[in-house]
PDB file of N, CA and C in Angstrom:
ATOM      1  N   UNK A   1     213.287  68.912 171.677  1.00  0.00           N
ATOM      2  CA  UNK A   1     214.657  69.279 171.987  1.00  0.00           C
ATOM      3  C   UNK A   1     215.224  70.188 170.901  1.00  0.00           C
ATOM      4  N   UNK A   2     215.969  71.012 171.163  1.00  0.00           N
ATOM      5  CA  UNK A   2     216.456  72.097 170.689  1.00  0.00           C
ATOM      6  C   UNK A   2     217.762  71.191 169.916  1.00  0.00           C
ATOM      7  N   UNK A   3     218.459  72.168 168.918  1.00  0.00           N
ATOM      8  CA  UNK A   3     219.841  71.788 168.298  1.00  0.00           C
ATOM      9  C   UNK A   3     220.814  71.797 169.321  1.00  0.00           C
ATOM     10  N   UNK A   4     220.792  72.402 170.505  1.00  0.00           N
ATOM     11  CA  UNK A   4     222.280  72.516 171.144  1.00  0.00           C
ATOM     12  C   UNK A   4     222.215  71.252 171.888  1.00  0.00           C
ATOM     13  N   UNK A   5     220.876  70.670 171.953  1.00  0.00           N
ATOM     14  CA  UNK A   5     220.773  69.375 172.788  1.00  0.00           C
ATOM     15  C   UNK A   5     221.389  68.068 172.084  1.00  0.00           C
ATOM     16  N   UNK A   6     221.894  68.729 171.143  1.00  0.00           N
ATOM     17  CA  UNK A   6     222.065  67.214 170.319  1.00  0.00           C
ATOM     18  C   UNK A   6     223.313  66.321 170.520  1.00  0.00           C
ATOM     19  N   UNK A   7     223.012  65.022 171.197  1.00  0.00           N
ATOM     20  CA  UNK A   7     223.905  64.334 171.709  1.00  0.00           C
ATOM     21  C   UNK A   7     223.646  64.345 172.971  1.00  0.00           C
ATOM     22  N   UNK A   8     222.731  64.959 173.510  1.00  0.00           N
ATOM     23  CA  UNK A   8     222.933  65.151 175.548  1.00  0.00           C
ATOM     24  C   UNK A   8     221.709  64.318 175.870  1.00  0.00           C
ATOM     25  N   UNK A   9     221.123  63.812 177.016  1.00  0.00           N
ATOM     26  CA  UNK A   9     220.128  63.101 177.739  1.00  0.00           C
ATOM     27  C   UNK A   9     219.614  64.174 178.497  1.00  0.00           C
ATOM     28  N   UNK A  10     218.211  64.299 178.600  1.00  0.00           N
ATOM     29  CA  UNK A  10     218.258  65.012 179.872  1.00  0.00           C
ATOM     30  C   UNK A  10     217.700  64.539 180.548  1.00  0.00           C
ATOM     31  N   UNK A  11     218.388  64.556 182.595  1.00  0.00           N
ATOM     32  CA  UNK A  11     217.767  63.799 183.078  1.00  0.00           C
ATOM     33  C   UNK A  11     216.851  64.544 184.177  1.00  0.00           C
ATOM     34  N   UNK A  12     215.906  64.470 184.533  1.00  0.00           N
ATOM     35  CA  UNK A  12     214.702  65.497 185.238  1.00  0.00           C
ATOM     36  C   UNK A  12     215.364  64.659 186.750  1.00  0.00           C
ATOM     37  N   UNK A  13     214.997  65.494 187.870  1.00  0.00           N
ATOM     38  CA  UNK A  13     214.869  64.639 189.123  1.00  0.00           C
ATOM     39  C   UNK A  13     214.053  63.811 189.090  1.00  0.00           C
ATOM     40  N   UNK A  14     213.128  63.678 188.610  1.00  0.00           N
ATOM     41  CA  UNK A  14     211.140  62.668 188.609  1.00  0.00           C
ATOM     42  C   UNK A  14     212.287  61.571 188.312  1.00  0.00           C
ATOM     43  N   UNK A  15     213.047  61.293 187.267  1.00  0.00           N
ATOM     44  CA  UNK A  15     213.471  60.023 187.038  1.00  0.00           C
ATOM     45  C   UNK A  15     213.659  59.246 187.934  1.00  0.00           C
ATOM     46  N   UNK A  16     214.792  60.122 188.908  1.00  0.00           N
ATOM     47  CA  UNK A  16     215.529  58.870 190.137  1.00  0.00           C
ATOM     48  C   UNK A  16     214.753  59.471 191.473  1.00  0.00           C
ATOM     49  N   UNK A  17     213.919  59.769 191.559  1.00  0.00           N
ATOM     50  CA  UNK A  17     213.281  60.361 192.753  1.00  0.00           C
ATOM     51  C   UNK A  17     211.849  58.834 193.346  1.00  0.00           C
ATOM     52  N   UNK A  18     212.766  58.640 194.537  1.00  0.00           N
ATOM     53  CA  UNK A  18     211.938  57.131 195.050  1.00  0.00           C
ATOM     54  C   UNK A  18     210.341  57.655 195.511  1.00  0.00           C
ATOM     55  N   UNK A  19     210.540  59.173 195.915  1.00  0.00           N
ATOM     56  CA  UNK A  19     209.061  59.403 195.860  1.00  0.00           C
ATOM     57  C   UNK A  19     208.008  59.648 195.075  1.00  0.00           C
ATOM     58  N   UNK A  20     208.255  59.586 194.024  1.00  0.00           N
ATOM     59  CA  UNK A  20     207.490  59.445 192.441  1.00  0.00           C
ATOM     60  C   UNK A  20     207.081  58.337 192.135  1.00  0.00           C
ATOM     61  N   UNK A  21     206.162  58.115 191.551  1.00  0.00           N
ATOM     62  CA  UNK A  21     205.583  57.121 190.951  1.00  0.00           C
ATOM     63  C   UNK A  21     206.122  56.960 189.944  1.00  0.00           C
ATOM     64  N   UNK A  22     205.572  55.832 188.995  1.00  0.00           N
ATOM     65  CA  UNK A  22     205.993  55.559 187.332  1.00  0.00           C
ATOM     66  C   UNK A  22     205.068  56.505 186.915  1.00  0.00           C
ATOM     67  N   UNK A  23     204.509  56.997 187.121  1.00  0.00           N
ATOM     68  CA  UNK A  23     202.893  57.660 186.353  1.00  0.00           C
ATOM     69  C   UNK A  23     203.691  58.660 186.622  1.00  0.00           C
ATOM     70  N   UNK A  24     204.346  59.622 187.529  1.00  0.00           N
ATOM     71  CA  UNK A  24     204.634  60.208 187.612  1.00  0.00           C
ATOM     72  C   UNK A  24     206.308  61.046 187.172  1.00  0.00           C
ATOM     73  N   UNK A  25     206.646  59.530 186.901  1.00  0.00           N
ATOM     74  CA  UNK A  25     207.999  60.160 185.739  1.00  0.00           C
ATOM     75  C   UNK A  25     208.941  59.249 186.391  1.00  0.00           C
ATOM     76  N   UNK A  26     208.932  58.546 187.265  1.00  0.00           N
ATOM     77  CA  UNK A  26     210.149  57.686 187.620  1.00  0.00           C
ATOM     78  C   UNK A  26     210.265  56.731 186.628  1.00  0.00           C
ATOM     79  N   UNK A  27     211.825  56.194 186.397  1.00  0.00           N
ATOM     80  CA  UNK A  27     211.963  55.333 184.779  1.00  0.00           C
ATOM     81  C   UNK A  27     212.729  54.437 185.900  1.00  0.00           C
ATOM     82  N   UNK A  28     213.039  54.669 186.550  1.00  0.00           N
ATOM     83  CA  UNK A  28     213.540  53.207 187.252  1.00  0.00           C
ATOM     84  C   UNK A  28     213.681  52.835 188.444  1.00  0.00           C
ATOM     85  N   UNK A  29     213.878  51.196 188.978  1.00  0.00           N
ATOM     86  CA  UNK A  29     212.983  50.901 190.082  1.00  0.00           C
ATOM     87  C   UNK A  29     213.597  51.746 190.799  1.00  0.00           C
ATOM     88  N   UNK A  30     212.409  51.174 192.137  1.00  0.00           N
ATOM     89  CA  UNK A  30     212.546  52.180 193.122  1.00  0.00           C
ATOM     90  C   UNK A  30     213.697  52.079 194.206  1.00  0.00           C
ATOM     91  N   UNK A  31     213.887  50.272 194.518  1.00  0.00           N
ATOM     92  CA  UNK A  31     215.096  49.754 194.990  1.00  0.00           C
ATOM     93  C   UNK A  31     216.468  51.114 194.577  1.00  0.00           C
ATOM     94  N   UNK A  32     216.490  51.465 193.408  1.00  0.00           N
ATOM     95  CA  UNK A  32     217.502  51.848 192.788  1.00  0.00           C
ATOM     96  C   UNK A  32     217.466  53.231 193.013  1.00  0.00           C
ATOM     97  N   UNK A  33     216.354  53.943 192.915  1.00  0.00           N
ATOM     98  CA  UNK A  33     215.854  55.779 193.143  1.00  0.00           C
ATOM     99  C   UNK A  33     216.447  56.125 194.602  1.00  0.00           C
ATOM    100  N   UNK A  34     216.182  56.993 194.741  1.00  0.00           N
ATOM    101  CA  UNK A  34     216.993  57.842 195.848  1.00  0.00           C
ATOM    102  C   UNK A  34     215.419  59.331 196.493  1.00  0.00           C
ATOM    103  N   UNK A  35     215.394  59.342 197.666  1.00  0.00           N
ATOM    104  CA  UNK A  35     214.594  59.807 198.390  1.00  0.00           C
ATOM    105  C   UNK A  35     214.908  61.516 197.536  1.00  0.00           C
ATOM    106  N   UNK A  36     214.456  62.896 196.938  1.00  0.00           N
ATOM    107  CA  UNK A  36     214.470  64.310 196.358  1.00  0.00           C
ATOM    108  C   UNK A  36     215.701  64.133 196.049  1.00  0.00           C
ATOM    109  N   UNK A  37     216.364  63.627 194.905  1.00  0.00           N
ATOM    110  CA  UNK A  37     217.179  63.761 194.208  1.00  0.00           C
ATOM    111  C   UNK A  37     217.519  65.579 194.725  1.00  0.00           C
ATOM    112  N   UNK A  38     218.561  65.965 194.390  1.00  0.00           N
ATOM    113  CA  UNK A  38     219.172  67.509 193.895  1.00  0.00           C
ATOM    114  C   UNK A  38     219.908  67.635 193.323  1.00  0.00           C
ATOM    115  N   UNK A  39     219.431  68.937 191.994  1.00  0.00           N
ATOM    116  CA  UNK A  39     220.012  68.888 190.835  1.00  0.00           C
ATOM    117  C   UNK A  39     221.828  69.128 191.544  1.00  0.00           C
ATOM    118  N   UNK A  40     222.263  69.443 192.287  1.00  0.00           N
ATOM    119  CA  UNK A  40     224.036  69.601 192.720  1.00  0.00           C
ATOM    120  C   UNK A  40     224.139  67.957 192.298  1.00  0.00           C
ATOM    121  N   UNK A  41     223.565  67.718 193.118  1.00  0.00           N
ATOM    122  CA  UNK A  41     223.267  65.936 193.591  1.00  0.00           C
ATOM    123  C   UNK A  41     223.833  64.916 191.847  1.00  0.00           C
ATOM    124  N   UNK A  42     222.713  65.378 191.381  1.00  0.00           N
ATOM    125  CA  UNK A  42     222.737  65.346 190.097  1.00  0.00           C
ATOM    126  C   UNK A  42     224.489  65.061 189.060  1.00  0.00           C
ATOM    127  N   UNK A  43     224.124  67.007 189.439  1.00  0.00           N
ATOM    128  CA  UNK A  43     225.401  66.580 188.333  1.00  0.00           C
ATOM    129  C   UNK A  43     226.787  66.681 188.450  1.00  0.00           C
ATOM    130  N   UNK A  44     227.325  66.474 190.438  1.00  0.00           N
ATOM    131  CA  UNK A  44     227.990  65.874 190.401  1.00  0.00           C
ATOM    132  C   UNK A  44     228.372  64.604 190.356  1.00  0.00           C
ATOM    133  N   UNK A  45     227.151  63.665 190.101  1.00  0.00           N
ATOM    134  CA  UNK A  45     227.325  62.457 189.970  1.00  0.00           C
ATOM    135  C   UNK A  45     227.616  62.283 188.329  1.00  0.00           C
ATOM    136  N   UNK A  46     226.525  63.272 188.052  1.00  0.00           N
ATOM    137  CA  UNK A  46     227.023  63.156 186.630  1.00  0.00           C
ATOM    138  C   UNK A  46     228.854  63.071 186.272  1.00  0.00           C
ATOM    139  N   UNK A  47     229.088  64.252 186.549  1.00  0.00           N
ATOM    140  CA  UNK A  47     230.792  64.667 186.469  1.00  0.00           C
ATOM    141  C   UNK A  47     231.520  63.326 186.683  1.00  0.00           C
ATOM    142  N   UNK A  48     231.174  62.985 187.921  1.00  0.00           N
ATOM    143  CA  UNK A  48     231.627  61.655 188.378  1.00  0.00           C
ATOM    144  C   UNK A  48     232.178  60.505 187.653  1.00  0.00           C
ATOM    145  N   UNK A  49     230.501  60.207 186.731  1.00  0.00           N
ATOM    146  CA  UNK A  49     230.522  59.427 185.396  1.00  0.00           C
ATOM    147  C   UNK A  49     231.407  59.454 184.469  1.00  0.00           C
ATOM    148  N   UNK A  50     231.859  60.811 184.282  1.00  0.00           N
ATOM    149  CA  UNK A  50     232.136  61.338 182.609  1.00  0.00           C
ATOM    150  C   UNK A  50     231.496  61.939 181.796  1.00  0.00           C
ATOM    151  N   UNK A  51     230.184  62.524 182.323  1.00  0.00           N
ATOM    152  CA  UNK A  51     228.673  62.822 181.552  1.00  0.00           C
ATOM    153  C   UNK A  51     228.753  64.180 181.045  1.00  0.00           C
ATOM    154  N   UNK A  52     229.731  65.052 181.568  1.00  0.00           N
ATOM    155  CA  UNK A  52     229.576  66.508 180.955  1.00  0.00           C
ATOM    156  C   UNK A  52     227.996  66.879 181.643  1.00  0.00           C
ATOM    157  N   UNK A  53     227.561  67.144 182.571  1.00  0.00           N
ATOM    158  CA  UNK A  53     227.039  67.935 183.023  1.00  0.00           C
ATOM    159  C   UNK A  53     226.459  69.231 182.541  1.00  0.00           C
ATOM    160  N   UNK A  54     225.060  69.611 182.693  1.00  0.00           N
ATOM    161  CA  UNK A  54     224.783  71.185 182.085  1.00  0.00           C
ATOM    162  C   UNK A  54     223.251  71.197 182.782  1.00  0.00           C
ATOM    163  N   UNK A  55     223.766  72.058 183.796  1.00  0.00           N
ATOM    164  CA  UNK A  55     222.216  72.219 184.895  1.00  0.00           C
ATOM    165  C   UNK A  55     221.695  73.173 184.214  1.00  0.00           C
ATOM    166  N   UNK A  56     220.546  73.159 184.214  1.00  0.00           N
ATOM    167  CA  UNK A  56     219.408  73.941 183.607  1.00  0.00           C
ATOM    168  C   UNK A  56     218.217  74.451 185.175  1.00  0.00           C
ATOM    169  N   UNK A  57     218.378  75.096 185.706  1.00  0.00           N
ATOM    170  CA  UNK A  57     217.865  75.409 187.441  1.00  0.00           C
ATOM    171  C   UNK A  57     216.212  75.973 187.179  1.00  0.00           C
ATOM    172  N   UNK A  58     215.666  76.192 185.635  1.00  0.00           N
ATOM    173  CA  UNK A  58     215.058  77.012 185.439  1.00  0.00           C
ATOM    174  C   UNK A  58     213.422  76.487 184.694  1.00  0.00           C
ATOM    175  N   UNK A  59     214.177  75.408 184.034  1.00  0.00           N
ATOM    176  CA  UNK A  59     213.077  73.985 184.218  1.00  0.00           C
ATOM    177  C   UNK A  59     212.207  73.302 184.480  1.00  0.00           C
ATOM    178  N   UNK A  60     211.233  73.299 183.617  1.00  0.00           N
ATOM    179  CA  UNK A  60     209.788  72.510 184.762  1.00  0.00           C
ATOM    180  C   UNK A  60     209.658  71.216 184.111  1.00  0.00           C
ATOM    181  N   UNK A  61     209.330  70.160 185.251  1.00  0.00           N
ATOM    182  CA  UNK A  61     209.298  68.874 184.217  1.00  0.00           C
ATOM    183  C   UNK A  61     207.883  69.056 183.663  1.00  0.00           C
ATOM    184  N   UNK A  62     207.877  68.727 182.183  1.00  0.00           N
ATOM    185  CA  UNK A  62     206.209  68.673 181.806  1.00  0.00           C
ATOM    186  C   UNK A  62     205.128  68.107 182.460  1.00  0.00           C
ATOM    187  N   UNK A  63     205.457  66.988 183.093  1.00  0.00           N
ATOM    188  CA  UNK A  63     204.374  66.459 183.512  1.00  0.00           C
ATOM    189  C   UNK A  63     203.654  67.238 184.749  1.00  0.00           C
ATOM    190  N   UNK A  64     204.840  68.067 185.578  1.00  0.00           N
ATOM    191  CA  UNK A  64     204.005  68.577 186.568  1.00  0.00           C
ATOM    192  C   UNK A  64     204.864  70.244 186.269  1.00  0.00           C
ATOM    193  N   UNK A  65     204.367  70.842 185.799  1.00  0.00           N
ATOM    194  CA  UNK A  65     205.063  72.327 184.801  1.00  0.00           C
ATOM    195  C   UNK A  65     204.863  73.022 186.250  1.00  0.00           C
ATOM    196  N   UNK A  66     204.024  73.267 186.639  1.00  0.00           N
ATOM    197  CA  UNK A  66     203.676  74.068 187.585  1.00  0.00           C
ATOM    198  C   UNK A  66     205.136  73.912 189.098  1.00  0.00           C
ATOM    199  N   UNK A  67     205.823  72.913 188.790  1.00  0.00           N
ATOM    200  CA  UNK A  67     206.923  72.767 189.692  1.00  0.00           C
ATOM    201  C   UNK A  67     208.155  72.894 189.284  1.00  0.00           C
ATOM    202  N   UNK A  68     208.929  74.061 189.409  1.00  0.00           N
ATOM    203  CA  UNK A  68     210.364  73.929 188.850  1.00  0.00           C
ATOM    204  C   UNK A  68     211.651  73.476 188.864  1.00  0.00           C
ATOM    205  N   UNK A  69     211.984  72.531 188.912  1.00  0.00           N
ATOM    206  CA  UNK A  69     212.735  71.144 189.600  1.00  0.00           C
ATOM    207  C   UNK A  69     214.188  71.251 189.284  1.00  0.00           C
ATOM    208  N   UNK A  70     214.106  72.018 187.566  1.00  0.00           N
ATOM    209  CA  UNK A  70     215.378  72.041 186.954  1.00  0.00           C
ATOM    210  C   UNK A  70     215.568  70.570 186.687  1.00  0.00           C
ATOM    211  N   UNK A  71     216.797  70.997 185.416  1.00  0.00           N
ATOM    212  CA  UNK A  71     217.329  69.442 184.757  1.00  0.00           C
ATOM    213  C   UNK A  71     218.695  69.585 184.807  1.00  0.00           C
ATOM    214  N   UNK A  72     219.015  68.076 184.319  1.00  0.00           N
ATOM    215  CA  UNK A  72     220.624  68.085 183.831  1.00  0.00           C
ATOM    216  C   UNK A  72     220.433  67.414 182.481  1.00  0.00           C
ATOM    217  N   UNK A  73     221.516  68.622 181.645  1.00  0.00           N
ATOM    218  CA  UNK A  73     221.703  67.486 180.389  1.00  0.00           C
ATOM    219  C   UNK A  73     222.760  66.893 180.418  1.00  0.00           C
ATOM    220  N   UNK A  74     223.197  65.642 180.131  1.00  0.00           N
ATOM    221  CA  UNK A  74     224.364  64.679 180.258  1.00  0.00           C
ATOM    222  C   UNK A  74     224.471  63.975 178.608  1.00  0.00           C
ATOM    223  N   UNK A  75     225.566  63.593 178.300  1.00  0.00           N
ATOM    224  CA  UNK A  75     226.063  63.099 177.374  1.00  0.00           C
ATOM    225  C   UNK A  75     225.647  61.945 177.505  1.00  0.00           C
ATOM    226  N   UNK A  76     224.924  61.343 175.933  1.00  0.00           N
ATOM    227  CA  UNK A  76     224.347  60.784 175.546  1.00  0.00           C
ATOM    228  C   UNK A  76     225.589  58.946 175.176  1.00  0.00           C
ATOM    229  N   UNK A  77     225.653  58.474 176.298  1.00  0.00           N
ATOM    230  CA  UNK A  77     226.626  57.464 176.346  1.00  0.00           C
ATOM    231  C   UNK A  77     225.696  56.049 176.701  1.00  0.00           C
ATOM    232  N   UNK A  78     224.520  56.199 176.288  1.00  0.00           N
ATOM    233  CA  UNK A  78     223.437  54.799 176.110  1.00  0.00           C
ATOM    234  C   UNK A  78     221.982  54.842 176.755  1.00  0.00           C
ATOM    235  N   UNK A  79     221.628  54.011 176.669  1.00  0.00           N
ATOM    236  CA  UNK A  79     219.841  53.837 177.126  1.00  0.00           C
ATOM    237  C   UNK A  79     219.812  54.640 178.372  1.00  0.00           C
ATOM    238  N   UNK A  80     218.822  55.956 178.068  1.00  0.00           N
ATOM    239  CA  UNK A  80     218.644  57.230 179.558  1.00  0.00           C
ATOM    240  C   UNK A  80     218.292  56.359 180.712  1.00  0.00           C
ATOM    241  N   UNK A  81     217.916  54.988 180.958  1.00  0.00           N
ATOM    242  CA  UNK A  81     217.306  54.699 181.899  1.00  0.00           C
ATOM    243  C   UNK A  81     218.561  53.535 182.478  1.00  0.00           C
ATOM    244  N   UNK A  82     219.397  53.305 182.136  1.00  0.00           N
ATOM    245  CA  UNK A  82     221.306  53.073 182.094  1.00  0.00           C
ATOM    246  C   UNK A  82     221.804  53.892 182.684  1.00  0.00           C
ATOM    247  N   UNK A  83     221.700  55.523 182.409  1.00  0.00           N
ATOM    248  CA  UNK A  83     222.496  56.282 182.782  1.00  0.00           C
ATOM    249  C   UNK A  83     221.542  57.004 183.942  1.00  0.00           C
ATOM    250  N   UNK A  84     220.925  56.599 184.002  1.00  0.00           N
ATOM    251  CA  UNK A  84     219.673  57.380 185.558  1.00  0.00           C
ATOM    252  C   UNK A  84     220.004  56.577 186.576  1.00  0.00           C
ATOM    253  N   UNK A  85     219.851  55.515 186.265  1.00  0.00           N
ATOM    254  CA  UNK A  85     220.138  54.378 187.145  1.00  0.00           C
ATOM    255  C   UNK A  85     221.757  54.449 187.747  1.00  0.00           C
ATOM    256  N   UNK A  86     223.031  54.979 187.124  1.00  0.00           N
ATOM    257  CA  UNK A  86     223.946  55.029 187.154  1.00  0.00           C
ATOM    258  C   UNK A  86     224.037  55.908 188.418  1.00  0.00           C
ATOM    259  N   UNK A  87     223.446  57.594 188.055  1.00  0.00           N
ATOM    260  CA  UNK A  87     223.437  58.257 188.741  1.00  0.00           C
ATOM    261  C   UNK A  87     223.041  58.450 189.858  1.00  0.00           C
ATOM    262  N   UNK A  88     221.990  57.350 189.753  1.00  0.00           N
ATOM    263  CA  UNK A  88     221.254  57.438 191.294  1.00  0.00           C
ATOM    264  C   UNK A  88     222.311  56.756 192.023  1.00  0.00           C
ATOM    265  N   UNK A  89     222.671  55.767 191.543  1.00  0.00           N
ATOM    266  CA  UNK A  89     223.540  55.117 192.247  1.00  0.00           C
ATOM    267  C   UNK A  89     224.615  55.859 193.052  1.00  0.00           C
ATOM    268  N   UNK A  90     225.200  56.569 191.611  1.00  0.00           N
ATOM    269  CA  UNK A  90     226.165  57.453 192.239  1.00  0.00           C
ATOM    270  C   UNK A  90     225.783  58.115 193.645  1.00  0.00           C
ATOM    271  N   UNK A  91     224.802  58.961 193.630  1.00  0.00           N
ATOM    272  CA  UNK A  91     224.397  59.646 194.533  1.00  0.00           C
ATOM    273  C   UNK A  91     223.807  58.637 195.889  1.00  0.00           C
ATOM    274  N   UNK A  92     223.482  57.874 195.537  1.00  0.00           N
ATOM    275  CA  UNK A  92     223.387  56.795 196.845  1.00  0.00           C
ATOM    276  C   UNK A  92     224.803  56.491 197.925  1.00  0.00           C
ATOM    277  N   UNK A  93     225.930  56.362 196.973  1.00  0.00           N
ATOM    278  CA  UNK A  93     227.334  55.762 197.555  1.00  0.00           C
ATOM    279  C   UNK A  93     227.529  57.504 198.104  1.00  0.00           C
ATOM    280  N   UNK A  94     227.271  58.256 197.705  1.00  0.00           N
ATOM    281  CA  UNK A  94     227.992  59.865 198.180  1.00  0.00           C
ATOM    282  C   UNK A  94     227.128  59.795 199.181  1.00  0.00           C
ATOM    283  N   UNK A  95     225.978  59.639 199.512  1.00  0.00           N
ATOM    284  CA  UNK A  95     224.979  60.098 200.286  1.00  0.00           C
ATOM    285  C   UNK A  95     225.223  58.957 201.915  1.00  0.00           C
ATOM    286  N   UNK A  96     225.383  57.983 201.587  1.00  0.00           N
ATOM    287  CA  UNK A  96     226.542  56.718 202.267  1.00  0.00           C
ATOM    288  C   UNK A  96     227.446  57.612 203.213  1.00  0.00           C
ATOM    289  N   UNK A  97     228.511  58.146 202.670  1.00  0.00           N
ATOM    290  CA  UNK A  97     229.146  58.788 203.544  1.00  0.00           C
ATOM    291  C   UNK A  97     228.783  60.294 204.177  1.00  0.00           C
ATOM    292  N   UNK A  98     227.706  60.494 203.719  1.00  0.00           N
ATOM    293  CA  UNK A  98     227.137  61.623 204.490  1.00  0.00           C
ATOM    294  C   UNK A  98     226.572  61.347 205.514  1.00  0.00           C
ATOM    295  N   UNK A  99     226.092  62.320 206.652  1.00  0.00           N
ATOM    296  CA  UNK A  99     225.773  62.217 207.586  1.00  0.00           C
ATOM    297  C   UNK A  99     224.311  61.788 207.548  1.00  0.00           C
ATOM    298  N   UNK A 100     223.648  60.620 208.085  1.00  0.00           N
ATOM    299  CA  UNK A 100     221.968  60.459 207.823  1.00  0.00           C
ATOM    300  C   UNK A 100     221.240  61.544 207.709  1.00  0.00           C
ATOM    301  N   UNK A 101     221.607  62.274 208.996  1.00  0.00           N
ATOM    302  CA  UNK A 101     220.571  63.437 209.038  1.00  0.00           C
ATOM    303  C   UNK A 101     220.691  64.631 208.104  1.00  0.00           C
ATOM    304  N   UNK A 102     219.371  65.065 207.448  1.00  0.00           N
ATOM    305  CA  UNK A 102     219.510  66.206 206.537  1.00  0.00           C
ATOM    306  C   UNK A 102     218.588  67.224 207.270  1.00  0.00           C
ATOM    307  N   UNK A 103     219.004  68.670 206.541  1.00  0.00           N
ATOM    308  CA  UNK A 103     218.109  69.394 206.986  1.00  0.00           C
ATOM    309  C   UNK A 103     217.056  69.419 206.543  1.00  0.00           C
TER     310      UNK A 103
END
């Protein structure tokens, strides 16, 4: 991590993404993950929080570089796998009042 990161989390989609494995970067259960996270998805849940938000669209998660997923960095307000979990959530209750069907 770079100096401007200092103080921020960053959270990859792999985290809250229910179609990932643990091997594959998910940090928490799956009960809790959410079917292709999206970084909008993301960090308006972030905002939501209080997290200060900062999409990065340009991003590859290391583990699979070859895919560019983009991140969010969020303010560093406790254990990343606290605040993933938060977000998914978030995005679960928004996704609630959306219409089931996606394109």
């Amino acid at each position: 991590m770079m100096m401007k990161d200092k103080g921020k989390l960053v959270i990859w989609p792999a985290y809250i993404d229910q179609t990932k494995s643990r091997s594959s970067g998910r940090i928490i259960s799956r009960k809790n993950a959410i079917k292709e996270p999206h970084l909008n998805e993301i960090k308006e849940a972030a905002k939501q929080l209080g997290l200060n938000p900062e999409v990065e669209p340009e991003k590859a998660y290391p583990k699979s570089w070859w895919e560019v997923s983009g991140r969010v960095l969020v303010d560093d307000k406790g254990p990343k796998s606290v605040i993933a979990k938060q977000i998914a959530l978030a995005i679960k209750k928004k996704r609630g009042q959306e219409v089931p069907s996606r394109p």
